[in-house]
C-alpha atoms as a PDB file:
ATOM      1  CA  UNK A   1     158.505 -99.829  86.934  1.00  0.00           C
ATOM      2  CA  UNK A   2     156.205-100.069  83.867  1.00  0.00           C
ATOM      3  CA  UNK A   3     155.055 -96.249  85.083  1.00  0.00           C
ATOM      4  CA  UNK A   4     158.524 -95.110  84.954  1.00  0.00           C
ATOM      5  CA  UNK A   5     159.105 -96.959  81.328  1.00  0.00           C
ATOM      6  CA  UNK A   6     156.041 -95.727  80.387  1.00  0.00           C
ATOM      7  CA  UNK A   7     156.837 -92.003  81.032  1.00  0.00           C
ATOM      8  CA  UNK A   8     160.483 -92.845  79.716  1.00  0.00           C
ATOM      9  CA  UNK A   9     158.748 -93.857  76.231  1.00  0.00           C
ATOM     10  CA  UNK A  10     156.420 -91.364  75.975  1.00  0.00           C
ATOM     11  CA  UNK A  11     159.217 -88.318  76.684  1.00  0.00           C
ATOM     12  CA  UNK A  12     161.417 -89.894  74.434  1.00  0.00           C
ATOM     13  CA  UNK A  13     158.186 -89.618  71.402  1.00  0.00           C
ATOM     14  CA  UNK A  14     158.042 -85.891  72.250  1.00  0.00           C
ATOM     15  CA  UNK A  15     161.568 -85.452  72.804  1.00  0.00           C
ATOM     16  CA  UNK A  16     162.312 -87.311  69.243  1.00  0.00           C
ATOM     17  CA  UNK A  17     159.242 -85.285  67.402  1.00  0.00           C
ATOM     18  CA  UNK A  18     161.010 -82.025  68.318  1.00  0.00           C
ATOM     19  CA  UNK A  19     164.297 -82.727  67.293  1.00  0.00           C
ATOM     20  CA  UNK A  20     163.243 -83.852  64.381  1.00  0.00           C
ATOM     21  CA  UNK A  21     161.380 -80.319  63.138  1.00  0.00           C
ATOM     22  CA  UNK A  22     164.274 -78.704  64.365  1.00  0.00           C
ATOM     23  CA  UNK A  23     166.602 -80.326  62.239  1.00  0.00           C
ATOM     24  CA  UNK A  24     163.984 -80.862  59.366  1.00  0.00           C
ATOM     25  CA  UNK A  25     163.618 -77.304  59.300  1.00  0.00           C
ATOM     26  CA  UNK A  26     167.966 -76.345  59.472  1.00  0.00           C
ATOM     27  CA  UNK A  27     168.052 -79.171  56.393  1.00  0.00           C
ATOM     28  CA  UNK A  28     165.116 -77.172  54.864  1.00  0.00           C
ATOM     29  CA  UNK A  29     166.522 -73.732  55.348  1.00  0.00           C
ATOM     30  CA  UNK A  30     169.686 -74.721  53.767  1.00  0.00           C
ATOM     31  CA  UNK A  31     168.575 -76.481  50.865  1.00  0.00           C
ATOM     32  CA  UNK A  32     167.507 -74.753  47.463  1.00  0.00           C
ATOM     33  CA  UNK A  33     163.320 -74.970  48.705  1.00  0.00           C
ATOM     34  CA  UNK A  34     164.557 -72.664  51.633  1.00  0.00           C
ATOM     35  CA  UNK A  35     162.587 -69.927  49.949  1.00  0.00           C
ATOM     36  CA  UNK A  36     159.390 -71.576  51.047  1.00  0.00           C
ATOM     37  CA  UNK A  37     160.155 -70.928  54.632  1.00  0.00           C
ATOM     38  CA  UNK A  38     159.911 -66.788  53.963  1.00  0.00           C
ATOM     39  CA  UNK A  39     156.686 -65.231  53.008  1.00  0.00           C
ATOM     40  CA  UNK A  40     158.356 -62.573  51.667  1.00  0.00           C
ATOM     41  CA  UNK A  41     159.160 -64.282  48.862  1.00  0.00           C
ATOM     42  CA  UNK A  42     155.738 -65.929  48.341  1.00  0.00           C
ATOM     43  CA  UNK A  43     154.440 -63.130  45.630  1.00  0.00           C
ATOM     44  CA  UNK A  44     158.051 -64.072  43.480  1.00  0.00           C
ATOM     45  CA  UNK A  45     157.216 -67.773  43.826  1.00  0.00           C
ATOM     46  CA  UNK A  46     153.540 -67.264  42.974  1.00  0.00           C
ATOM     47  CA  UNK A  47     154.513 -65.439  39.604  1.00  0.00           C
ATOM     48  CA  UNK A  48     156.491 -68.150  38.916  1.00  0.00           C
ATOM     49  CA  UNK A  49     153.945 -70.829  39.617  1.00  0.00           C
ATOM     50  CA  UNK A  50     151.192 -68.721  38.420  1.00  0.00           C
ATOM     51  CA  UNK A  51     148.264 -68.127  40.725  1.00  0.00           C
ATOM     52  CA  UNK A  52     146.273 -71.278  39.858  1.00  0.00           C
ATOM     53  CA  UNK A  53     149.139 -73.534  41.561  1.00  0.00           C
ATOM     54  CA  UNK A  54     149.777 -70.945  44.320  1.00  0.00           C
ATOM     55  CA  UNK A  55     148.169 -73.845  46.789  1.00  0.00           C
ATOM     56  CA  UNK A  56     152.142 -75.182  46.099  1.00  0.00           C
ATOM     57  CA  UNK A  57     154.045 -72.682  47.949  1.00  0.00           C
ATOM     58  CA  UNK A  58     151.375 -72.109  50.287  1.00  0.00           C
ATOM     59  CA  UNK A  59     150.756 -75.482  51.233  1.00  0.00           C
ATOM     60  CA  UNK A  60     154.744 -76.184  51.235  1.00  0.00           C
ATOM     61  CA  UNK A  61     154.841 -72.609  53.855  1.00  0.00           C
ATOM     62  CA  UNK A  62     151.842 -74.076  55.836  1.00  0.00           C
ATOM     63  CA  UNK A  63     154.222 -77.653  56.437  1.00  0.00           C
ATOM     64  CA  UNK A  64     157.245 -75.233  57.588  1.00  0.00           C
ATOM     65  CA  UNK A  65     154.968 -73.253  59.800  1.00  0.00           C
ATOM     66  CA  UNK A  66     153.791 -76.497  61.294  1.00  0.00           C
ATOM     67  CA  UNK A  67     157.624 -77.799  61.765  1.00  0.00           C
ATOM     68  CA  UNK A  68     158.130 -74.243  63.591  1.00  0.00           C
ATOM     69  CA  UNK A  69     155.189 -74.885  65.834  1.00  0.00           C
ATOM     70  CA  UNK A  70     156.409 -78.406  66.632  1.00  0.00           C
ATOM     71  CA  UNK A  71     159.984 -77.410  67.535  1.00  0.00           C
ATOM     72  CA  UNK A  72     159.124 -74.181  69.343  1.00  0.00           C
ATOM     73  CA  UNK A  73     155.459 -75.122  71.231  1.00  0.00           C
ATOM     74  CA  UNK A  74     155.053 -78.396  71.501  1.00  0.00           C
ATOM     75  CA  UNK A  75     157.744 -78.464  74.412  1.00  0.00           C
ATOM     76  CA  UNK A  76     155.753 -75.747  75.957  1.00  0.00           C
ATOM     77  CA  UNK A  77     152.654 -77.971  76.156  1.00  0.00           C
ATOM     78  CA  UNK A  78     154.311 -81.039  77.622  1.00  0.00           C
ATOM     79  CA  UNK A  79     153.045 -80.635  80.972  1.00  0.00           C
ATOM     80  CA  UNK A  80     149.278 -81.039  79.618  1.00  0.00           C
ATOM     81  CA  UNK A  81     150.463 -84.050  77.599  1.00  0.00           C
ATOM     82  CA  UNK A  82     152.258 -85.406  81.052  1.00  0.00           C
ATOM     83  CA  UNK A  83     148.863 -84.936  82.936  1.00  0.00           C
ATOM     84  CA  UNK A  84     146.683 -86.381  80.317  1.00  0.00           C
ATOM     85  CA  UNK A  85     149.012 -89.413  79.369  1.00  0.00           C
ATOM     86  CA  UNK A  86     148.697 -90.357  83.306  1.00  0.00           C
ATOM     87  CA  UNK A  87     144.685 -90.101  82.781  1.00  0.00           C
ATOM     88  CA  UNK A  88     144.720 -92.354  79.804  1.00  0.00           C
ATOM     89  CA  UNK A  89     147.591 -94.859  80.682  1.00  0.00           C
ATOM     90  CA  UNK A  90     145.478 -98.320  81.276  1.00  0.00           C
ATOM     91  CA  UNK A  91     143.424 -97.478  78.241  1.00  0.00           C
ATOM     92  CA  UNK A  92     144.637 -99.176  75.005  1.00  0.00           C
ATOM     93  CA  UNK A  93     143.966 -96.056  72.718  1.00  0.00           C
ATOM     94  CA  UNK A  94     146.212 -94.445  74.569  1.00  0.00           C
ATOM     95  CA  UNK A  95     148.232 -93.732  72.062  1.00  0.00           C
ATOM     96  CA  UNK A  96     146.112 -92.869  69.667  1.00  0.00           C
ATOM     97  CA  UNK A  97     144.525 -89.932  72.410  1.00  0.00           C
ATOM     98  CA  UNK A  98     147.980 -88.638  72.781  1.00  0.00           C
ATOM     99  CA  UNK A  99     148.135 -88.061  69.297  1.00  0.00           C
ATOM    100  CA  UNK A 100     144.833 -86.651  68.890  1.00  0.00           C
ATOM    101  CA  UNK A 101     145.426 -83.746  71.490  1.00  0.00           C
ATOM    102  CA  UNK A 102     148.821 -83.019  69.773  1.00  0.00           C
ATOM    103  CA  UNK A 103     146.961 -82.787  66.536  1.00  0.00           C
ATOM    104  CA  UNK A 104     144.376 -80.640  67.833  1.00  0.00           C
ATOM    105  CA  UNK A 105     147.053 -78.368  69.532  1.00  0.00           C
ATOM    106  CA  UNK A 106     149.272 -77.888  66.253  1.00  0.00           C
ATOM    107  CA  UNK A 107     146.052 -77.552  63.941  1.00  0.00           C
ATOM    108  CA  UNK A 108     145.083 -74.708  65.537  1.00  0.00           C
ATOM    109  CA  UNK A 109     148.844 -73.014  65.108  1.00  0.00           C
ATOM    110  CA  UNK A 110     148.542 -74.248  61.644  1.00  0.00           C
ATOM    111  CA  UNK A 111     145.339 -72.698  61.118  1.00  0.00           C
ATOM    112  CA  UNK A 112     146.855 -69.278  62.467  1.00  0.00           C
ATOM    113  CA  UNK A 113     149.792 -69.193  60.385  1.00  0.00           C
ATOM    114  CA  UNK A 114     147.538 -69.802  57.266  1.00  0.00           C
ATOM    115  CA  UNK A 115     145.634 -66.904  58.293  1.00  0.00           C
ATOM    116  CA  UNK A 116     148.440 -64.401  59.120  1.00  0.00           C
ATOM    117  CA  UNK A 117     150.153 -65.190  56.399  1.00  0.00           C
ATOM    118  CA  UNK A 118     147.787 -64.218  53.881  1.00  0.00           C
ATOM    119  CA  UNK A 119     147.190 -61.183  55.983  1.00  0.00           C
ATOM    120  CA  UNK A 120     150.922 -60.101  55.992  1.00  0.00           C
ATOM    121  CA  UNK A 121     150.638 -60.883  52.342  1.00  0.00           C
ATOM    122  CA  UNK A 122     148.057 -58.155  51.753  1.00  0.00           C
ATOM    123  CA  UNK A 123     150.485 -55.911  53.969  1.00  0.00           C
ATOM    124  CA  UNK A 124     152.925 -56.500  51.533  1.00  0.00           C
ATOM    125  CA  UNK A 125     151.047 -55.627  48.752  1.00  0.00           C
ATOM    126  CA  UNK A 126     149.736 -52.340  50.528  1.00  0.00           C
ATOM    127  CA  UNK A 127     153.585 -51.536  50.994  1.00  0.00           C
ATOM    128  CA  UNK A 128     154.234 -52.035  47.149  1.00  0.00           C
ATOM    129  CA  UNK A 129     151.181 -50.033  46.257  1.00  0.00           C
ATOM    130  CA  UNK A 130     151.811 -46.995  48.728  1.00  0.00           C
ATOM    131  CA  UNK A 131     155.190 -45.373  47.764  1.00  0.00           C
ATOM    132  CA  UNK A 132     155.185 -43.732  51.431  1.00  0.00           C
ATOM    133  CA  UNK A 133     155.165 -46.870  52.348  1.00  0.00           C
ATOM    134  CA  UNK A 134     157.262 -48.364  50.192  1.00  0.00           C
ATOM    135  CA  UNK A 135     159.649 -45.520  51.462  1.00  0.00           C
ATOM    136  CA  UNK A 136     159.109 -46.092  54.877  1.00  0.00           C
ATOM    137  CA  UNK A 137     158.982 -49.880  55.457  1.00  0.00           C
ATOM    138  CA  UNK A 138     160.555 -49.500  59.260  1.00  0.00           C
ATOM    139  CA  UNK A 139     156.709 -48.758  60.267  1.00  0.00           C
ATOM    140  CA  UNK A 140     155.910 -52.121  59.254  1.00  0.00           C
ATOM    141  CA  UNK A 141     159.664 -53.225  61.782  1.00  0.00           C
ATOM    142  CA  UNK A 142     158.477 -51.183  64.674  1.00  0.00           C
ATOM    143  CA  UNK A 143     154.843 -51.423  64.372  1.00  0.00           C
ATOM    144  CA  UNK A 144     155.316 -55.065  64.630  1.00  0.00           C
ATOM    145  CA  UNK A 145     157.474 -54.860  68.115  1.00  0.00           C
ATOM    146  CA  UNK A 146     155.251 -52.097  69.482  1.00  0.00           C
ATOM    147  CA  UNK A 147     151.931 -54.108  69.231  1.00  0.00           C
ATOM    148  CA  UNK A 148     153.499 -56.997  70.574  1.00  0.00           C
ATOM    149  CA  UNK A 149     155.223 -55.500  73.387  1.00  0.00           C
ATOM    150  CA  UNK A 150     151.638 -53.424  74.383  1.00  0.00           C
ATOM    151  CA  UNK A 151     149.861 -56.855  73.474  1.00  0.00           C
ATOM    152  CA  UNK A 152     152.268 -58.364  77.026  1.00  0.00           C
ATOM    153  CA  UNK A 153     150.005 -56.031  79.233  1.00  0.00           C
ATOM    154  CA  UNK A 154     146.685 -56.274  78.168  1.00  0.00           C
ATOM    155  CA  UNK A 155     144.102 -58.731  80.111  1.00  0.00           C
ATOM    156  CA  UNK A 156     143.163 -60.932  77.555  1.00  0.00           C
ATOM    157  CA  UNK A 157     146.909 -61.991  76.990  1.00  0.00           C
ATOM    158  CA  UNK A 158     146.883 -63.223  80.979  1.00  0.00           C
ATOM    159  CA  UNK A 159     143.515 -64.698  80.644  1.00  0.00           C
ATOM    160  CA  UNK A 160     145.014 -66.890  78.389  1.00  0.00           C
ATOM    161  CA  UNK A 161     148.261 -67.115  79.608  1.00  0.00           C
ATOM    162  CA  UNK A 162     146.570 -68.401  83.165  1.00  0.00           C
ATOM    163  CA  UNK A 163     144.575 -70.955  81.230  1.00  0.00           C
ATOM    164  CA  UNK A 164     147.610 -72.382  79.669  1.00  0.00           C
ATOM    165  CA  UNK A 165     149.663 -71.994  83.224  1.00  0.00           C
ATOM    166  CA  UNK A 166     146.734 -74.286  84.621  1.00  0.00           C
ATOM    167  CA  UNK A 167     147.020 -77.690  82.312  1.00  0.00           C
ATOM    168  CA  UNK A 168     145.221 -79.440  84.965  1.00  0.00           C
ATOM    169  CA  UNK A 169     142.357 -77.411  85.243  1.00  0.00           C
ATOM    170  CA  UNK A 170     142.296 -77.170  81.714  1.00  0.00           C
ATOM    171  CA  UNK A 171     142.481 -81.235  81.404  1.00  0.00           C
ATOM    172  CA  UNK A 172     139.763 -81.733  83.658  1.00  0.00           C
ATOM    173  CA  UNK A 173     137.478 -79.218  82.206  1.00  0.00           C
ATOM    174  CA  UNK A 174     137.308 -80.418  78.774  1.00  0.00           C
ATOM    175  CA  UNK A 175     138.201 -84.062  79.215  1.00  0.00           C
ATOM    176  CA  UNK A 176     135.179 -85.774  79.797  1.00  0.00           C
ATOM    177  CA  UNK A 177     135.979 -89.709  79.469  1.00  0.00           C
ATOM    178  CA  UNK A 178     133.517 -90.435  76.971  1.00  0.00           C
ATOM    179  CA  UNK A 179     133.623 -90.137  73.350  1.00  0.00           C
ATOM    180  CA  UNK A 180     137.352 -90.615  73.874  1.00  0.00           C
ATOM    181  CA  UNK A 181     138.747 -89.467  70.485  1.00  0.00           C
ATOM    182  CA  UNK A 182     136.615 -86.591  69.955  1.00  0.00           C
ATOM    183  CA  UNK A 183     137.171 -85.396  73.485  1.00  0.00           C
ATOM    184  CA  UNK A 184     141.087 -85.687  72.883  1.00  0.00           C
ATOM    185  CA  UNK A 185     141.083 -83.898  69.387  1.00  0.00           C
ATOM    186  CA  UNK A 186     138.358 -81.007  71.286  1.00  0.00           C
ATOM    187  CA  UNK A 187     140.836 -80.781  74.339  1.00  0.00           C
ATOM    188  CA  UNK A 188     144.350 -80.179  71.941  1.00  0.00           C
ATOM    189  CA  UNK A 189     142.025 -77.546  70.055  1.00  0.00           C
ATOM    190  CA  UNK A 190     141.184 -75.734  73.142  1.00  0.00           C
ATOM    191  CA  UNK A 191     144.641 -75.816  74.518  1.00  0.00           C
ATOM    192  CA  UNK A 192     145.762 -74.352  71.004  1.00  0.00           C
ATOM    193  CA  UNK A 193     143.614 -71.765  71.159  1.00  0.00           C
ATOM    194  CA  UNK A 194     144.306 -70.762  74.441  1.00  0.00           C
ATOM    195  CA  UNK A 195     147.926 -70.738  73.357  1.00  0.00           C
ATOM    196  CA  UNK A 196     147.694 -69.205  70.634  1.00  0.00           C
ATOM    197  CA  UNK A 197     145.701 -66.387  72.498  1.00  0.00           C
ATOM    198  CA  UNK A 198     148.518 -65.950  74.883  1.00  0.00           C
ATOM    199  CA  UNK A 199     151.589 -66.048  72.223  1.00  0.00           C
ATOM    200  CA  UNK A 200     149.965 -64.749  68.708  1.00  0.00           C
ATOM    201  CA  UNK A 201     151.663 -60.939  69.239  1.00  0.00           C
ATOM    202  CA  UNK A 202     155.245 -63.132  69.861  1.00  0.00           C
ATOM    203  CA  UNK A 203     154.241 -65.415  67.096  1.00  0.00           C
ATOM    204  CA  UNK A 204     154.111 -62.178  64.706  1.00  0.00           C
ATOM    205  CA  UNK A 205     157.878 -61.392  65.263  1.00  0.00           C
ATOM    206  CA  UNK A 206     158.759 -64.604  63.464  1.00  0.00           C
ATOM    207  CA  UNK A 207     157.318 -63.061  60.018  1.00  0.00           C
ATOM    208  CA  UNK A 208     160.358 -59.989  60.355  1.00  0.00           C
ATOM    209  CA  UNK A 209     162.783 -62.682  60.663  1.00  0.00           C
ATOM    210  CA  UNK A 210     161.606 -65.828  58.874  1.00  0.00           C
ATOM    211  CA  UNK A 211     160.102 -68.866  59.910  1.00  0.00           C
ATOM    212  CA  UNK A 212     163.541 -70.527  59.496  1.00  0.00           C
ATOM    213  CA  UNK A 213     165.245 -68.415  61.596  1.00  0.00           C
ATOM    214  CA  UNK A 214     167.115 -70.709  64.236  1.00  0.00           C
ATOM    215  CA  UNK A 215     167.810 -68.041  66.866  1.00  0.00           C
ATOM    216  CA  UNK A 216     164.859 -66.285  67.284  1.00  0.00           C
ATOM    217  CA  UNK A 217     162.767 -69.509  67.311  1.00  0.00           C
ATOM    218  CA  UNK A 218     164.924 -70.754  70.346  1.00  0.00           C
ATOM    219  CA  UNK A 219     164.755 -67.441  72.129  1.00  0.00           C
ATOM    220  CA  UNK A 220     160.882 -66.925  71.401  1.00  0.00           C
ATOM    221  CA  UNK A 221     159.843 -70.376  72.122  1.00  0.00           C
ATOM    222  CA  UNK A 222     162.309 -70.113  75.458  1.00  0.00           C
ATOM    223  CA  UNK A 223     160.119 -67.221  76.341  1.00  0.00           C
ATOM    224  CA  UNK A 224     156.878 -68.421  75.936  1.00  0.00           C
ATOM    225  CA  UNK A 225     157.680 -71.703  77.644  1.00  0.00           C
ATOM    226  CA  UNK A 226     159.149 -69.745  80.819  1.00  0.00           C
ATOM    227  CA  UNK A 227     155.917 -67.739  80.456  1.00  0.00           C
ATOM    228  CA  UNK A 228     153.635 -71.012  80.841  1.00  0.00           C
ATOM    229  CA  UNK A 229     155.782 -73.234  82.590  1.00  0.00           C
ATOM    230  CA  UNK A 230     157.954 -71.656  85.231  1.00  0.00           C
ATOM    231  CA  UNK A 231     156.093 -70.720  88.373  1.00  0.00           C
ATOM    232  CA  UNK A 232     157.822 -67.122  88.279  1.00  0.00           C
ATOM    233  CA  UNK A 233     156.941 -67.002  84.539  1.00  0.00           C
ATOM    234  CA  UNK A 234     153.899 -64.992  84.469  1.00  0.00           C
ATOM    235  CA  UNK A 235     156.126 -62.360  85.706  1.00  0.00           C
ATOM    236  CA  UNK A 236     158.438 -62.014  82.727  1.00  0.00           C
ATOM    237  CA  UNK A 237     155.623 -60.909  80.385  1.00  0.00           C
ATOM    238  CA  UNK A 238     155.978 -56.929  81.690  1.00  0.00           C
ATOM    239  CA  UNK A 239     159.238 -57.001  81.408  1.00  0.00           C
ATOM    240  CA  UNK A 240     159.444 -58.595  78.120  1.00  0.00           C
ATOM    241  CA  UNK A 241     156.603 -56.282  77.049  1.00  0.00           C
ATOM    242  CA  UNK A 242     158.709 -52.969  77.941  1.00  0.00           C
ATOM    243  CA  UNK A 243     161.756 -54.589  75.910  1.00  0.00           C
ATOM    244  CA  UNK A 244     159.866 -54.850  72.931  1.00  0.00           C
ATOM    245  CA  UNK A 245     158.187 -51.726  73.209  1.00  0.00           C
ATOM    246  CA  UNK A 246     161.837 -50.145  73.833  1.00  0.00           C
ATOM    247  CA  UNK A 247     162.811 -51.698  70.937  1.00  0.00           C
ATOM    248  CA  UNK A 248     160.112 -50.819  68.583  1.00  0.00           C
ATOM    249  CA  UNK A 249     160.355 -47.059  69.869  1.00  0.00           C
ATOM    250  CA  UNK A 250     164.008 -47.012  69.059  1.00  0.00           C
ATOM    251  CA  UNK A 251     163.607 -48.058  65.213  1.00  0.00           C
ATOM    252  CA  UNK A 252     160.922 -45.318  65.093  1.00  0.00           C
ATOM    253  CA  UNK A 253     163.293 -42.515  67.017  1.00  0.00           C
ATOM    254  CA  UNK A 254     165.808 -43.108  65.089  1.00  0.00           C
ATOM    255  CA  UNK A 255     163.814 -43.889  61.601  1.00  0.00           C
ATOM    256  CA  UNK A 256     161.985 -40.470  62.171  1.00  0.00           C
ATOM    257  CA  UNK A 257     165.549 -38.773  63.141  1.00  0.00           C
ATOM    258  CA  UNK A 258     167.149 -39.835  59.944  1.00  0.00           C
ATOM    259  CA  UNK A 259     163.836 -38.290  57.920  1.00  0.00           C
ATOM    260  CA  UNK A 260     164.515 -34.689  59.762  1.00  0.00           C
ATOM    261  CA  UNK A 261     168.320 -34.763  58.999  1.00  0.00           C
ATOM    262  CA  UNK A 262     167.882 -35.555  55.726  1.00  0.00           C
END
């Protein structure tokens, strides 16, 4: 019985954590400081901050970021977290290791949305400085959904995706016992990065449509937890691939149609 309130408890953390960044983030999006959670907007906000307090917006984007990872991933990883809570029930720190490999896990998705952001920041500001460009933004659109879609194919994508379909393997190689803390923070880290090598072309999708963008966080984060949860998931990645790549070849068909007619 204390297994089964144990488990009850420790679903009902997750469970409660996810909600809450889901509805933090619908309270955020709605709210005057919305324009935080688009990084479109984050070259307006720095002029208006100036570029010595730009750390404000970003560090207020990097907090939304981390509320999208939390809503959308974290369900994704609970199997780990329901293999490893079993390995560290009769400890006392249990807790406290729990907590460590969730931090690990979101750190690194933290650290990855720092990074592309600043990158599609410079993109931006090759778009405003390139009056082809400028002209022709829909590249940006459809080269986005092409690389993702050709990233679904590719074998480094189901290297990682395998490593994330196999949390136990995963547990048991970098979960040593010892060091306890350390070990827990190292083994969230890897998992991140192992998610975040199967899911960073998806991830890239959420920059078109804004990190506060309800529906396509529910129907990207659905697809990346079939993809490392459900035993047929592994094959939905082709076929998701070839919808995106569909997609992305129909904004360019049609963008480079309109440019001939006109």
């Amino acid at each position: 019985m204390a297994t089964v309130a144990e488990r009850r408890v420790f679903l009902w953390s997750i469970g409660s954590l996810v909600t809450l960044s889901w509805l933090t983030l619908w309270i955020w999006g709605r709210s005057p400081y919305g324009r935080y959670l688009d990084h479109g907007q984050l070259g307006q906000i720095a002029l208006f901050w100036g570029t010595r307090w730009l750390f404000v917006p970003v560090t207020l984007y990097a907090i939304g970021w981390t509320l999208m990872t939390a809503a959308m991933m974290l369900p994704t990883t609970l199997p780990l977290l329901e293999i490893f809570r079993r390995l560290t029930a009769r400890r006392p720190e249990r807790s406290q290791l729990i907590t460590l490999v969730i931090a690990g896990y979101l750190g690194v998705w933290a650290g990855f949305g720092i990074v592309a952001h600043f990158a599609d920041w410079a993109l931006h500001e090759i778009v405003e400085r390139s009056a082809f460009l400028e002209a022709n933004a829909w590249i940006i659109g459809a080269g986005t959904l092409l690389l993702a879609g050709g990233f679904q194919f590719t074998r480094f994508k189901y290297r990682c995706l395998d490593k994330c379909r196999a949390p136990l393997s995963l547990v048991m190689e970098y979960w040593r016992g010892r060091r306890d803390h350390r070990n827990a923070l190292l083994l969230g880290i890897h998992h991140g990065i192992f998610c975040v090598g199967c899911c960073w072309a998806l991830m890239l999708l959420m920059f078109g449509v804004g990190v506060g963008n309800i529906g396509w966080m529910l129907a990207l984060g659905a697809a990346m937890g079939v993809e490392k949860n459900m035993p047929w998931g592994r094959k939905l990645s082709a076929p998701l691939g070839l919808a995106l790549l569909a997609w992305g070849s129909v904004i360019l068909a049609q963008s480079v149609l309109r440019s001939w007619s006109s």
